[in-house]
Protein backbone atom coordinates (compact mmCIF):
# COMPACT_ATOMS: atom_id res chain seq x y z
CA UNK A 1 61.06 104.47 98.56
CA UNK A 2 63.71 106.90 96.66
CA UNK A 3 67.07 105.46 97.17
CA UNK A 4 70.00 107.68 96.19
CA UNK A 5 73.82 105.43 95.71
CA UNK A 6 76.78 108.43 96.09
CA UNK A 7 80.13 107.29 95.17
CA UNK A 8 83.04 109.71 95.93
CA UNK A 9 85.31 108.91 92.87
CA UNK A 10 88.36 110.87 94.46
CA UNK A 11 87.98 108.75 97.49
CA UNK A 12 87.28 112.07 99.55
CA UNK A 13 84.25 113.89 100.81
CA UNK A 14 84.94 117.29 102.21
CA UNK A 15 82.18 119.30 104.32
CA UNK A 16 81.90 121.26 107.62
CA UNK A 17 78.99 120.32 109.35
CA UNK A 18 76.55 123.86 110.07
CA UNK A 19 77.73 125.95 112.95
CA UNK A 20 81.07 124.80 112.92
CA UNK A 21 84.44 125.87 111.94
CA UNK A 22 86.76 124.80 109.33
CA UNK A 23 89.78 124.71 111.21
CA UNK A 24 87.80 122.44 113.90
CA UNK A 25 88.59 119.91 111.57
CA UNK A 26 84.66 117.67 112.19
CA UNK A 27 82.98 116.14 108.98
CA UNK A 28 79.88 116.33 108.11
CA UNK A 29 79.04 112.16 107.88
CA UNK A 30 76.82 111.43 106.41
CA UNK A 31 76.01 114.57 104.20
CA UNK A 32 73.23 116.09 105.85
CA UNK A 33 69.46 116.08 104.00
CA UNK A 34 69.73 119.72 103.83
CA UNK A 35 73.03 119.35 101.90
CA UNK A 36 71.78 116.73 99.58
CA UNK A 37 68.40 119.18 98.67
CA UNK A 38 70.86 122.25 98.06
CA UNK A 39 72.72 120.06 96.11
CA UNK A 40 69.58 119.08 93.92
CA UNK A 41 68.26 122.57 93.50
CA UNK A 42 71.80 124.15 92.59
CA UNK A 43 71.73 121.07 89.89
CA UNK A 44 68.57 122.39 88.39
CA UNK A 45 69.58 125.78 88.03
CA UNK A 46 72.51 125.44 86.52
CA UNK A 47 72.02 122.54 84.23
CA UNK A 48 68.50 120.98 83.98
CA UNK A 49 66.47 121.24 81.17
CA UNK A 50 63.67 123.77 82.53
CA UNK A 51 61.52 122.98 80.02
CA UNK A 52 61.20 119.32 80.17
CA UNK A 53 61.78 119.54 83.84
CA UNK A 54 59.44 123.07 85.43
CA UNK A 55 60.10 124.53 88.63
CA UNK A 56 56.51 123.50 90.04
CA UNK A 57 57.91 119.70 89.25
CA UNK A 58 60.90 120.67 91.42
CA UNK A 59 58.82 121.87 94.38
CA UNK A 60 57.20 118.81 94.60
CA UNK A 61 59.87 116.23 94.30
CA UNK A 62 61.55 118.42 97.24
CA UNK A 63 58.56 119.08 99.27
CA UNK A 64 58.39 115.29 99.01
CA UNK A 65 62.01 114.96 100.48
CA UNK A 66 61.92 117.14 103.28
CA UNK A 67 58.93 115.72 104.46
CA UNK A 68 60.56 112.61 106.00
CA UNK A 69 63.76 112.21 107.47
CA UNK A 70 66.25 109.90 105.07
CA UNK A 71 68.32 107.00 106.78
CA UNK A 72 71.56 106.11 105.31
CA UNK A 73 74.09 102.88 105.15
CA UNK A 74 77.44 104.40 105.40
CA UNK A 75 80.51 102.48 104.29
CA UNK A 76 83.73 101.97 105.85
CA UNK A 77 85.37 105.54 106.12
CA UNK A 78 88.26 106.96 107.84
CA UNK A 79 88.77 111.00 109.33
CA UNK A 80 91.68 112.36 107.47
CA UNK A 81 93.17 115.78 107.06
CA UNK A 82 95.80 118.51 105.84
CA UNK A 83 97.44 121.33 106.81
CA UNK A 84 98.00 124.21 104.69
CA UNK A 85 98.83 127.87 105.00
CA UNK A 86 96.47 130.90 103.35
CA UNK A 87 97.40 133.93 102.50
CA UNK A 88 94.82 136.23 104.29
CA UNK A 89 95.36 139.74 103.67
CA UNK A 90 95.75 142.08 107.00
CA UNK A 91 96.21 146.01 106.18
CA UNK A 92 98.52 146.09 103.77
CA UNK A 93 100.59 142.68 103.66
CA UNK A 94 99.42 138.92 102.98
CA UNK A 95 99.55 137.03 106.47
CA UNK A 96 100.15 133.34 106.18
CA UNK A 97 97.25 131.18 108.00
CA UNK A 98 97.33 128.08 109.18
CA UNK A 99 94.05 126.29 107.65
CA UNK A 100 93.01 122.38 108.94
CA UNK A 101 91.71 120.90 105.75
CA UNK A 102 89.51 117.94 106.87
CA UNK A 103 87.56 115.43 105.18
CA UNK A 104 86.43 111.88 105.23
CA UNK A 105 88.30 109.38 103.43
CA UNK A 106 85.98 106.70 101.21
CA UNK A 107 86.71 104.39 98.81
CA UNK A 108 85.39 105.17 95.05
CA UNK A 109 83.96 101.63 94.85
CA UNK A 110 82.14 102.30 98.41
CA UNK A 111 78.94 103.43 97.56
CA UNK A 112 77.02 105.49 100.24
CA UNK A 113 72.85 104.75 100.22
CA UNK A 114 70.61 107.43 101.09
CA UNK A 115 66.64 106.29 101.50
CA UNK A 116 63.63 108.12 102.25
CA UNK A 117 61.27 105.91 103.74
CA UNK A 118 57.49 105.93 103.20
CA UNK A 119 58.13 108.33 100.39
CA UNK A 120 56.31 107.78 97.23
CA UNK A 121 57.24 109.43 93.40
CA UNK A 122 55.36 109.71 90.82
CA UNK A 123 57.13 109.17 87.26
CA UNK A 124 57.72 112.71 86.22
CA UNK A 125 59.23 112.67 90.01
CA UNK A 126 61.43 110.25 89.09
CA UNK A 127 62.90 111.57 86.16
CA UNK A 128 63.30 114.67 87.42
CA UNK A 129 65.53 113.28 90.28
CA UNK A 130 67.40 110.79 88.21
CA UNK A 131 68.46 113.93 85.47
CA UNK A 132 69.52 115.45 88.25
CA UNK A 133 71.50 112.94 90.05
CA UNK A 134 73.27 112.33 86.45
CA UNK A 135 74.11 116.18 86.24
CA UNK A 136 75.75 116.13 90.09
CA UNK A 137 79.35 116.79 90.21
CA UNK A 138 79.84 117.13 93.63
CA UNK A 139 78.57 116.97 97.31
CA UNK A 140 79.54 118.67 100.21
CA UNK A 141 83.22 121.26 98.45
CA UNK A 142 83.69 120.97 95.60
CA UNK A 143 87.00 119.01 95.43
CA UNK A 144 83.97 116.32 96.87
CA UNK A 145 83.34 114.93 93.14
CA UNK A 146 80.67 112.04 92.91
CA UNK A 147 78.60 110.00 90.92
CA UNK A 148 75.13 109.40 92.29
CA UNK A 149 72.39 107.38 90.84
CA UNK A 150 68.85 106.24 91.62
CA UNK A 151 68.45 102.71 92.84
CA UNK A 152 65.15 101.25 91.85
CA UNK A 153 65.74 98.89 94.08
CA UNK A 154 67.52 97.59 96.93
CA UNK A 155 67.23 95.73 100.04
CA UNK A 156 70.31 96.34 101.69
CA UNK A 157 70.60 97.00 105.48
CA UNK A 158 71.10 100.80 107.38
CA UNK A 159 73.17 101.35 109.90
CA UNK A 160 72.57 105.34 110.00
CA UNK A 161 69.25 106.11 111.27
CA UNK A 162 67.64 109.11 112.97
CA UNK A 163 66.15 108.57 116.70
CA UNK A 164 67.08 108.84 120.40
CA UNK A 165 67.86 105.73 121.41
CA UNK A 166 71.89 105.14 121.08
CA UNK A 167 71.57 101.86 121.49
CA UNK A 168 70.66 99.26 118.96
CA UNK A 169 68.26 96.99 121.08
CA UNK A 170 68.96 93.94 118.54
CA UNK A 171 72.38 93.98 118.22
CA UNK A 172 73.23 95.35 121.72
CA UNK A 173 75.39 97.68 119.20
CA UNK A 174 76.33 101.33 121.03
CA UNK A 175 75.69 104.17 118.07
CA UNK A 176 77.38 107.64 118.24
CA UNK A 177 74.49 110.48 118.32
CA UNK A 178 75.25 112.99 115.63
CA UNK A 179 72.82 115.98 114.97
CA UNK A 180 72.37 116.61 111.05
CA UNK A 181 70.60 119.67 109.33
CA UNK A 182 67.46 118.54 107.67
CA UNK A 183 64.52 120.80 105.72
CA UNK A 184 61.29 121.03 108.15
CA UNK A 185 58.30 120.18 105.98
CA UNK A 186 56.60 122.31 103.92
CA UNK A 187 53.65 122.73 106.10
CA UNK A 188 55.58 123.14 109.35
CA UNK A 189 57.59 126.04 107.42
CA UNK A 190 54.54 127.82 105.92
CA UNK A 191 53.04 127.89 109.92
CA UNK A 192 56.48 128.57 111.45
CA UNK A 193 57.12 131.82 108.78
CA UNK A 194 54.23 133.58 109.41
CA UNK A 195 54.14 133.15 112.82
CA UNK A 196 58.05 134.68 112.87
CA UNK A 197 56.84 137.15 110.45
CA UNK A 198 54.08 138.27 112.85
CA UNK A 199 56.04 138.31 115.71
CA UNK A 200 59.13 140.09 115.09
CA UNK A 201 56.71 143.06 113.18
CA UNK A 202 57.53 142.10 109.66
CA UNK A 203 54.38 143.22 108.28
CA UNK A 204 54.33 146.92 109.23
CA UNK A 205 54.43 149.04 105.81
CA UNK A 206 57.75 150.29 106.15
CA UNK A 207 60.35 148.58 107.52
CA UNK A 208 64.07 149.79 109.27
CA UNK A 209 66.93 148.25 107.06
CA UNK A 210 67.68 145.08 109.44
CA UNK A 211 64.14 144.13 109.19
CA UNK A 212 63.92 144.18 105.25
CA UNK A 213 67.47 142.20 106.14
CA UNK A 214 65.06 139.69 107.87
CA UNK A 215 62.23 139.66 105.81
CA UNK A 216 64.77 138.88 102.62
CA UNK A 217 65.16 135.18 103.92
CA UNK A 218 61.72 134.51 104.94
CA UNK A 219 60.61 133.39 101.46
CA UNK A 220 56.58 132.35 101.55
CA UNK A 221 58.13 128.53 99.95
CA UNK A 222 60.35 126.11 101.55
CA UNK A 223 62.10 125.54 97.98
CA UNK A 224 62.73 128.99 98.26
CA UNK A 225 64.39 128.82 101.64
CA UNK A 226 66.06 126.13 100.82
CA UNK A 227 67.54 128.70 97.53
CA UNK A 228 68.82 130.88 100.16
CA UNK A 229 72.51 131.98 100.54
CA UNK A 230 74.70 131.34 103.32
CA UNK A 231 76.03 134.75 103.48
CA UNK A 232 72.38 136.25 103.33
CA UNK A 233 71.21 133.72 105.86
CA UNK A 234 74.65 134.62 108.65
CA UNK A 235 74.43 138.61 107.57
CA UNK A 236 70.39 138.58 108.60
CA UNK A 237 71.73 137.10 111.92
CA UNK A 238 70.15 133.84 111.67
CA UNK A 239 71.81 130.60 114.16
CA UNK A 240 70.09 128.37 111.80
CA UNK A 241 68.55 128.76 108.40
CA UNK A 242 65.09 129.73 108.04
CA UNK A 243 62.95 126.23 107.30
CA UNK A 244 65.69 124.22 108.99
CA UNK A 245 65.39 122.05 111.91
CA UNK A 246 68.20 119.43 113.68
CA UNK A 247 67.64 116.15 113.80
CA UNK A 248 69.10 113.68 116.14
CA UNK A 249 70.93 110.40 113.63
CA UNK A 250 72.71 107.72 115.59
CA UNK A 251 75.53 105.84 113.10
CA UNK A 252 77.97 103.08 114.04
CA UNK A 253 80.20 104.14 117.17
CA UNK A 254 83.42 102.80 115.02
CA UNK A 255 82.48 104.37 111.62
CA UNK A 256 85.28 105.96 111.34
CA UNK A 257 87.82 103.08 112.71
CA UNK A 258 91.36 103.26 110.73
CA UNK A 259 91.45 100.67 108.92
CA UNK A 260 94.40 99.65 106.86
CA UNK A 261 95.42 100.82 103.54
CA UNK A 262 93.75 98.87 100.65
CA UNK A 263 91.82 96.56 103.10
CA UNK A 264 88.65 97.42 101.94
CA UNK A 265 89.53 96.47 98.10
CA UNK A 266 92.69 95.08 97.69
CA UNK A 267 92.27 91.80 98.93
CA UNK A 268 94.97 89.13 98.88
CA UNK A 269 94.12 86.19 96.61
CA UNK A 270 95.59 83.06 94.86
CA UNK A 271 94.01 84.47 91.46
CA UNK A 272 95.52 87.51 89.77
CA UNK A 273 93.18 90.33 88.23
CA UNK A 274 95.01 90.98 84.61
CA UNK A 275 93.76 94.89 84.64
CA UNK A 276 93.34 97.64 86.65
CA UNK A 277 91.93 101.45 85.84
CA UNK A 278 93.15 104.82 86.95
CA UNK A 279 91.79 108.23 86.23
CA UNK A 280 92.97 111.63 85.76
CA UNK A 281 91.78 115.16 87.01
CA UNK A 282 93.52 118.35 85.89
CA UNK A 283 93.14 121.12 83.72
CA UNK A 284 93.83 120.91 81.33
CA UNK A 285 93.72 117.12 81.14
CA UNK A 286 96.65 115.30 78.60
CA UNK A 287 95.49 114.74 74.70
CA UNK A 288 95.19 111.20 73.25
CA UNK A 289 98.51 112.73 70.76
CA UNK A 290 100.34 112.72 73.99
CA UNK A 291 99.63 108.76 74.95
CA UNK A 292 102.95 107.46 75.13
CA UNK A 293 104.00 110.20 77.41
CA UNK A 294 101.39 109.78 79.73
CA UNK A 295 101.60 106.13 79.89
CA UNK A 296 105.38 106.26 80.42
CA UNK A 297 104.70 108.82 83.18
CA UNK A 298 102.00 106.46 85.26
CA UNK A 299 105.03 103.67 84.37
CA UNK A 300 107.18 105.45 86.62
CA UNK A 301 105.13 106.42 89.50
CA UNK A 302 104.15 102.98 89.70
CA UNK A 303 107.78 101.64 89.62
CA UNK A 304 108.42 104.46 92.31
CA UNK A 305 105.90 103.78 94.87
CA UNK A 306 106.48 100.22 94.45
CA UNK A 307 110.16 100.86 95.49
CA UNK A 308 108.47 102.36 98.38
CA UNK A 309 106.98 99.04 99.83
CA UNK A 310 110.62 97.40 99.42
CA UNK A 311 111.76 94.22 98.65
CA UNK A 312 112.30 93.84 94.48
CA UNK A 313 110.44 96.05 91.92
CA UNK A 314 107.30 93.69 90.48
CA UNK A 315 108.37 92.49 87.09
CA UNK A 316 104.86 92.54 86.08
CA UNK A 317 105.08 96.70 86.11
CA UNK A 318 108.57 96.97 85.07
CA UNK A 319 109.20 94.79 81.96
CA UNK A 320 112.35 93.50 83.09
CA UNK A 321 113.50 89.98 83.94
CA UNK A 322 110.92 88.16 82.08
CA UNK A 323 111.95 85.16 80.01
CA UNK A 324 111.76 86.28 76.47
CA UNK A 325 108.70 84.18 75.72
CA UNK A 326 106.69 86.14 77.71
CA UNK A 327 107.95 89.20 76.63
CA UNK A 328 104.46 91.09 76.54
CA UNK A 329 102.81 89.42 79.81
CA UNK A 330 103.99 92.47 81.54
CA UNK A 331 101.72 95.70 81.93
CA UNK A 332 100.46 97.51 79.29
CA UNK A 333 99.69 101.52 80.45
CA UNK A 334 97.22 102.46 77.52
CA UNK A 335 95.59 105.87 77.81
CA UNK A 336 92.14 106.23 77.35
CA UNK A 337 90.48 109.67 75.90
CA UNK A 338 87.13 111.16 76.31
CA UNK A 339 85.01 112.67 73.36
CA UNK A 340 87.03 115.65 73.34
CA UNK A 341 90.23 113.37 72.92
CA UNK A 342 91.44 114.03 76.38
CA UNK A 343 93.00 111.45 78.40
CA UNK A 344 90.91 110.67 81.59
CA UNK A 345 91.51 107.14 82.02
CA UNK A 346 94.88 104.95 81.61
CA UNK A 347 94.07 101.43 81.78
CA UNK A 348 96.69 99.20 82.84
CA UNK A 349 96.67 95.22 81.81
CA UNK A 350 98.97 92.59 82.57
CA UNK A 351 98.37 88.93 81.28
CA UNK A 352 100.63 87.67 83.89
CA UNK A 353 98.00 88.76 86.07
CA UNK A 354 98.72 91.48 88.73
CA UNK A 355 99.92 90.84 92.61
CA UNK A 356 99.26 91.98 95.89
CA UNK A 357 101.79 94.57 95.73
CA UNK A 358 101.69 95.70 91.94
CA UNK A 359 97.96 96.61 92.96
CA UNK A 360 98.92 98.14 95.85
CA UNK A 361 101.86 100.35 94.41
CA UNK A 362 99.25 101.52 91.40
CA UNK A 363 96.71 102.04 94.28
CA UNK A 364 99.23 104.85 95.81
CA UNK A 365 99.85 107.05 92.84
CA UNK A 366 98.24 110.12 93.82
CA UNK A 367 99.85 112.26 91.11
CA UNK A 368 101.87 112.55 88.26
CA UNK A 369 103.63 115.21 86.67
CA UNK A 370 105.83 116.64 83.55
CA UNK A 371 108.97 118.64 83.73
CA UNK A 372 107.84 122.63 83.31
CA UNK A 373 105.13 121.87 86.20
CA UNK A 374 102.15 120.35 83.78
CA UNK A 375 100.25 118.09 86.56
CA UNK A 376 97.60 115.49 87.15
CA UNK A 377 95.88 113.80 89.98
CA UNK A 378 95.46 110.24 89.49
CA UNK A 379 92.71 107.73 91.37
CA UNK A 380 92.43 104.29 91.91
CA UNK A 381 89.17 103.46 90.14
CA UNK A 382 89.17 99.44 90.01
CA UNK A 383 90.66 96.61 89.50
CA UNK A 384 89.33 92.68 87.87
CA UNK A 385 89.40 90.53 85.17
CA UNK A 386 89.45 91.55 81.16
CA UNK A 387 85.62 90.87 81.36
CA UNK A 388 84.93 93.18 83.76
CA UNK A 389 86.09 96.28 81.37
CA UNK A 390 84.18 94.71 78.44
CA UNK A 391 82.28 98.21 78.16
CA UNK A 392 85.49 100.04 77.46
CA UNK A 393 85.92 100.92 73.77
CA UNK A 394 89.93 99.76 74.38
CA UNK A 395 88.50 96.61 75.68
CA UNK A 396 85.82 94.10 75.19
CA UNK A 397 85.30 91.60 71.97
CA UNK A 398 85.02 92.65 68.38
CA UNK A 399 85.71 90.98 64.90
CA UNK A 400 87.03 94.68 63.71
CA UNK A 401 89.87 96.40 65.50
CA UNK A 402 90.43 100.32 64.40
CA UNK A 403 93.85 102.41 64.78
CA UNK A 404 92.94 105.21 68.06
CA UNK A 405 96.93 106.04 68.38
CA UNK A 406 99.86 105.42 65.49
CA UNK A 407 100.92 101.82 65.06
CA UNK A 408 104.89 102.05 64.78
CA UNK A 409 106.41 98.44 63.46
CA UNK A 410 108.98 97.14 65.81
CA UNK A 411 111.55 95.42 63.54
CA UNK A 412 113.31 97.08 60.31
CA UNK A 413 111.22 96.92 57.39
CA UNK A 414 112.60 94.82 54.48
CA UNK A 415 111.59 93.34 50.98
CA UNK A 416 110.00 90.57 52.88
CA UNK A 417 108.86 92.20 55.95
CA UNK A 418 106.82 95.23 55.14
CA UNK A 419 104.35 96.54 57.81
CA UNK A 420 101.33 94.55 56.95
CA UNK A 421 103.73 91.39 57.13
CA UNK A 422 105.36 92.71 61.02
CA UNK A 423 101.36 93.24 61.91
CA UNK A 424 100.36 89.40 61.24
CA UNK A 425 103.42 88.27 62.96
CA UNK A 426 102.89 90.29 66.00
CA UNK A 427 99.33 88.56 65.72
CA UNK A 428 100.61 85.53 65.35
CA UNK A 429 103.06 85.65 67.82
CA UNK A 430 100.30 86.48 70.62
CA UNK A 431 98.28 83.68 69.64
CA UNK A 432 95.53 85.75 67.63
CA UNK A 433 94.19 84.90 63.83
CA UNK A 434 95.50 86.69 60.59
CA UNK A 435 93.20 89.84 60.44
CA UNK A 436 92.62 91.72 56.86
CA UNK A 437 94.28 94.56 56.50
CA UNK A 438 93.37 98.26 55.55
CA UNK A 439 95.19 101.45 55.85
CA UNK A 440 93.59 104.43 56.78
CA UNK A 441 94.83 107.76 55.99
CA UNK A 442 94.13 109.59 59.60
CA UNK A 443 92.22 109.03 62.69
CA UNK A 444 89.01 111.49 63.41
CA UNK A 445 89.47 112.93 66.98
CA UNK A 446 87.18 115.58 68.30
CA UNK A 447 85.73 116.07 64.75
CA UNK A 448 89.13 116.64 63.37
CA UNK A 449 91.30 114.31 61.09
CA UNK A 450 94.52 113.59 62.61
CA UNK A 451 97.37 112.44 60.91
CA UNK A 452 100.33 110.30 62.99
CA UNK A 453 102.48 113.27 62.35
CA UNK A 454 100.33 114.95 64.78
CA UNK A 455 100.90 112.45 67.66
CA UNK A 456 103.75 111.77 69.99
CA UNK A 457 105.91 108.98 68.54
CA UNK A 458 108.96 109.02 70.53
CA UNK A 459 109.89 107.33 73.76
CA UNK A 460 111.59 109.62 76.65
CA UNK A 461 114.40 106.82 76.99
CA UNK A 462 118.09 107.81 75.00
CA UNK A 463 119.43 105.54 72.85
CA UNK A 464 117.02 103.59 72.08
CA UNK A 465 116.36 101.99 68.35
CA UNK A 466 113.83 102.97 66.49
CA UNK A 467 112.29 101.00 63.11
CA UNK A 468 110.12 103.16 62.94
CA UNK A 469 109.66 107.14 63.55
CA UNK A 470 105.88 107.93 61.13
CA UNK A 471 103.79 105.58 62.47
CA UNK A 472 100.49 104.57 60.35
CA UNK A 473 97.13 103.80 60.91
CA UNK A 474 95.05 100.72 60.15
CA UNK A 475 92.11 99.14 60.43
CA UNK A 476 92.24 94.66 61.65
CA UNK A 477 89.42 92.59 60.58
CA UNK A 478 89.69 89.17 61.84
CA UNK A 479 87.95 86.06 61.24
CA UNK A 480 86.65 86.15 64.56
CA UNK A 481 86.11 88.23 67.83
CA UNK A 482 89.12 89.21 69.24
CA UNK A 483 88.83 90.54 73.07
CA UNK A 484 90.98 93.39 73.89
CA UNK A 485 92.73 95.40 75.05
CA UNK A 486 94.93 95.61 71.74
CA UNK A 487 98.14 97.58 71.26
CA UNK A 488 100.93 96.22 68.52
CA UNK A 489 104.26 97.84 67.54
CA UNK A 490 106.50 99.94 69.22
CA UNK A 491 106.43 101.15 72.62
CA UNK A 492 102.95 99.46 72.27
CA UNK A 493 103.55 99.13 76.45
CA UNK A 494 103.30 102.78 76.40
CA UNK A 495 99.97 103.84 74.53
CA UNK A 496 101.28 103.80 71.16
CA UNK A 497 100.04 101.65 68.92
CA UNK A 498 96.50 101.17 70.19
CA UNK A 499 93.14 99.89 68.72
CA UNK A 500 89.79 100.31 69.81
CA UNK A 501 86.87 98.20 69.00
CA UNK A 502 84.62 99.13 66.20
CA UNK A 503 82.07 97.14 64.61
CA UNK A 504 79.37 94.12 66.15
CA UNK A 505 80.44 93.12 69.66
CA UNK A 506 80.83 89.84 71.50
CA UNK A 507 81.28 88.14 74.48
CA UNK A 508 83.46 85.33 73.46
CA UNK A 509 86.26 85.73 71.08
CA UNK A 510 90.22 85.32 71.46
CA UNK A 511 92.11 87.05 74.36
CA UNK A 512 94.72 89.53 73.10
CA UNK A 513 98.00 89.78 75.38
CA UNK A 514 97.36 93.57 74.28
């Protein structure tokens, strides 16, 4: 049984169900089988390998899909919306529309599950669907971004299943009828198209300019139909596209109940998670040079929405009003960079562990921005213990600890304090063993050596003292695995100063306070 997991990693899924309007503000929920196919073909034409992967291979996996209708287990979601105005040009001036921009709100740790019963693929099948499913950027608009993934297995329970009975005769549960767009199967189509052809005169030698208009969209495979365009399919005057049919789903009568903010993954609890992961999306995104101003930046939206919920700013986020021997339990806002050394991710980690409303103020950054209009929408990705970002190259355990942003010592350098001295006693200090020390000359990012002169080094905060304004980079070996995250040195709260893991891994090893 193919079993497809979506996760919507902006928390949104826009898409107007067939037939309807946008500004009638209805979502298509769950994405509709005909969406999903589209999706899949549009996948292998624009990124697939067509060698390793042929069209006839493509056929079949989809001929396989439309044959049965798919039954889903939708998460908790919520009906959402905006209002915007358009500028839609009449004669010879721009006239402002009002446009209803709606969309289904999900969580991007909710994972909806899309099964085909009774449906068996082969290996080459299989392949071909999970290559695809890797290459998918989005569902539904485009703003819709997701992650989808094969499940080889699961036994998990649906609760979105097609049918004419409303009511669940187990449960006693009442279930909302929806009708979804779904692909007829390949043999109905091939029947239903030349008995359309036939019957509207399609096959007569020449044909008047509508009919041609016709015959255009009445491709002899259901792939094909399935290529079609929207506009080609409405401009031959077609209700419905050719080699669709509706199908009758019943899902849960309170799917989309409001639920409150953050219930669904913030959840109160005596223990604190120490770290928590946001991502970017904007073009184009930060570089890793620019760390400390992007970690200042998420540093002050969080401080700001956290003023929003009242009461006292969370020391954890701010830094301030800790005793000074816990002067680094406090959060750390370390930018992470892709492998063209753009930031993406900033992970934030907090030995004192991270509260209720600390989570929830990080949770409702939406955005952040620099002075000249340079902006960035942020996410909520997840939140848990150091362990649970062990894959992270700025996190999990290593013996050998490698420079990824300028280390900048904290305290003036003197005869008997020189940098490799103010590196063991920050070490020291945070409970860690005496590491070896190398200096390395630059850092290689995006297949380019990069010297600390060509990073950010400065904090956006007047006044403030300064040991050190070059920065270096350097390579820790220690005696034994050390678990990051790890940032030393100045404004080491801010993404300067950071290390990333290079070497043998482990599981067990020393915990850094970053």
């Amino acid at each position: 049984m193919p079993t497809i997991a979506f996760r919507f990693i902006a928390g949104r899924y826009h898409a107007t169900p067939w037939g309807r309007h946008v500004n009638e503000a209805d979502v298509e929920w769950p994405p509709a089988p005909w969406r999903i196919l589209r999706a899949l073909i549009a996948t292998w034409h624009r990124k697939a390998d067509q060698e390793a992967f042929p069209d006839p291979l493509l056929e079949s996996l989809v001929h396989k899909l439309a044959a049965v209708a798919p039954s889903y287990s939708l998460p908790p979601a919520t009906l959402a919306h905006t209002r915007h105005y358009m500028p839609v040009r009449k004669g010879k001036a721009d006239k402002p529309v009002l446009i209803f921009d709606a969309f289904a709100r999900v969580h991007p740790t909710n994972r909806l599950i899309v099964a085909w019963p009774e449906v068996v693929l082969d290996t080459a099948e299989q392949a071909l669907l999970d290559a695809l499913l890797h290459d998918l950027g989005f569902l539904g608009r485009a703003e819709s971004w997701v992650e989808a993934l094969r499940l080889p297995e699961w036994d998990g329970e649906v609760n979105c299943t097609p049918g004419e009975l409303g009511l669940d005769i187990e449960t006693g549960e009442l279930r909302e009828p929806i009708s979804l767009i779904a692909p007829t199967p390949a043999e109905d189509y091939a029947a239903w198209r030349l008995e359309t052809v036939e019957s509207l005169g399609l096959t007569a030698k020449k044909l008047k300019k509508a009919q041609s208009q016709v015959l255009t969209t009445l491709p002899e495979r259901l792939i094909d139909a399935l290529r079609l365009d929207t506009g080609d399919i409405q401009a031959a005057g077609w209700s419905r596209p050719p080699g669709a049919r509706f199908i009758t789903y019943h899902r849960p009568d309170d799917c989309f109940a409001p639920n409150r903010r953050n219930a669904t993954h913030i959840r109160r609890s005596k223990a604190k998670p120490t770290t928590a992961r946001l991502a970017l999306a904007g073009k184009p995104l930060p570089r890793i040079e620019d760390a400390v101003r992007v970690g200042e930046l998420v540093r002050l939206a969080a401080i700001k929405k956290a003023q929003y919920l009242g009461e006292d700013i969370p020391s954890v986020l701010s830094g301030h009003g800790l005793p000074e021997d816990t002067c680094h339990s406090h959060a750390f806002y370390l930018p992470e960079a892709n492998a063209d050394g753009r930031i993406d991710h900033v992970l934030i980690h907090a030995t004192a562990g991270l509260d209720h409303r600390s989570l929830e103020a990080l949770d409702r950054i939406n955005r952040i921005w620099e002075r000249g209009g340079t902006e960035w929408q942020v996410l909520f990705e997840r939140y848990g213990e150091e362990s649970d970002f062990a894959d992270l190259p700025s996190a999990g355990c290593s013996t050998t600890w490698q420079s990824l942003t300028p280390y900048l010592h904290p305290w003036f350098r003197k005869k008997k304090l020189t940098v490799e001295d103010q590196i063991r006693r920050e070490c020291r200090e945070r409970g860690l063993p005496a590491p070896e020390l190398q200096q390395l000359a630059a850092v290689r990012i995006k297949g380019r050596d990069r010297r600390s002169i060509h990073f950010h080094r400065f904090r956006n905060k007047r006044g403030l003292r300064q040991p050190d304004t070059q920065g270096s980079f350097w390579r820790l070996t220690f005696p034994e695995p050390v678990c990051g995250p790890l940032a030393l040195g100045f404004a080491c709260h801010y993404g300067l100063g950071m290390f990333r893991r290079t070497g043998v891994e482990s599981h067990n090893g020393k915990r850094s306070s970053a």
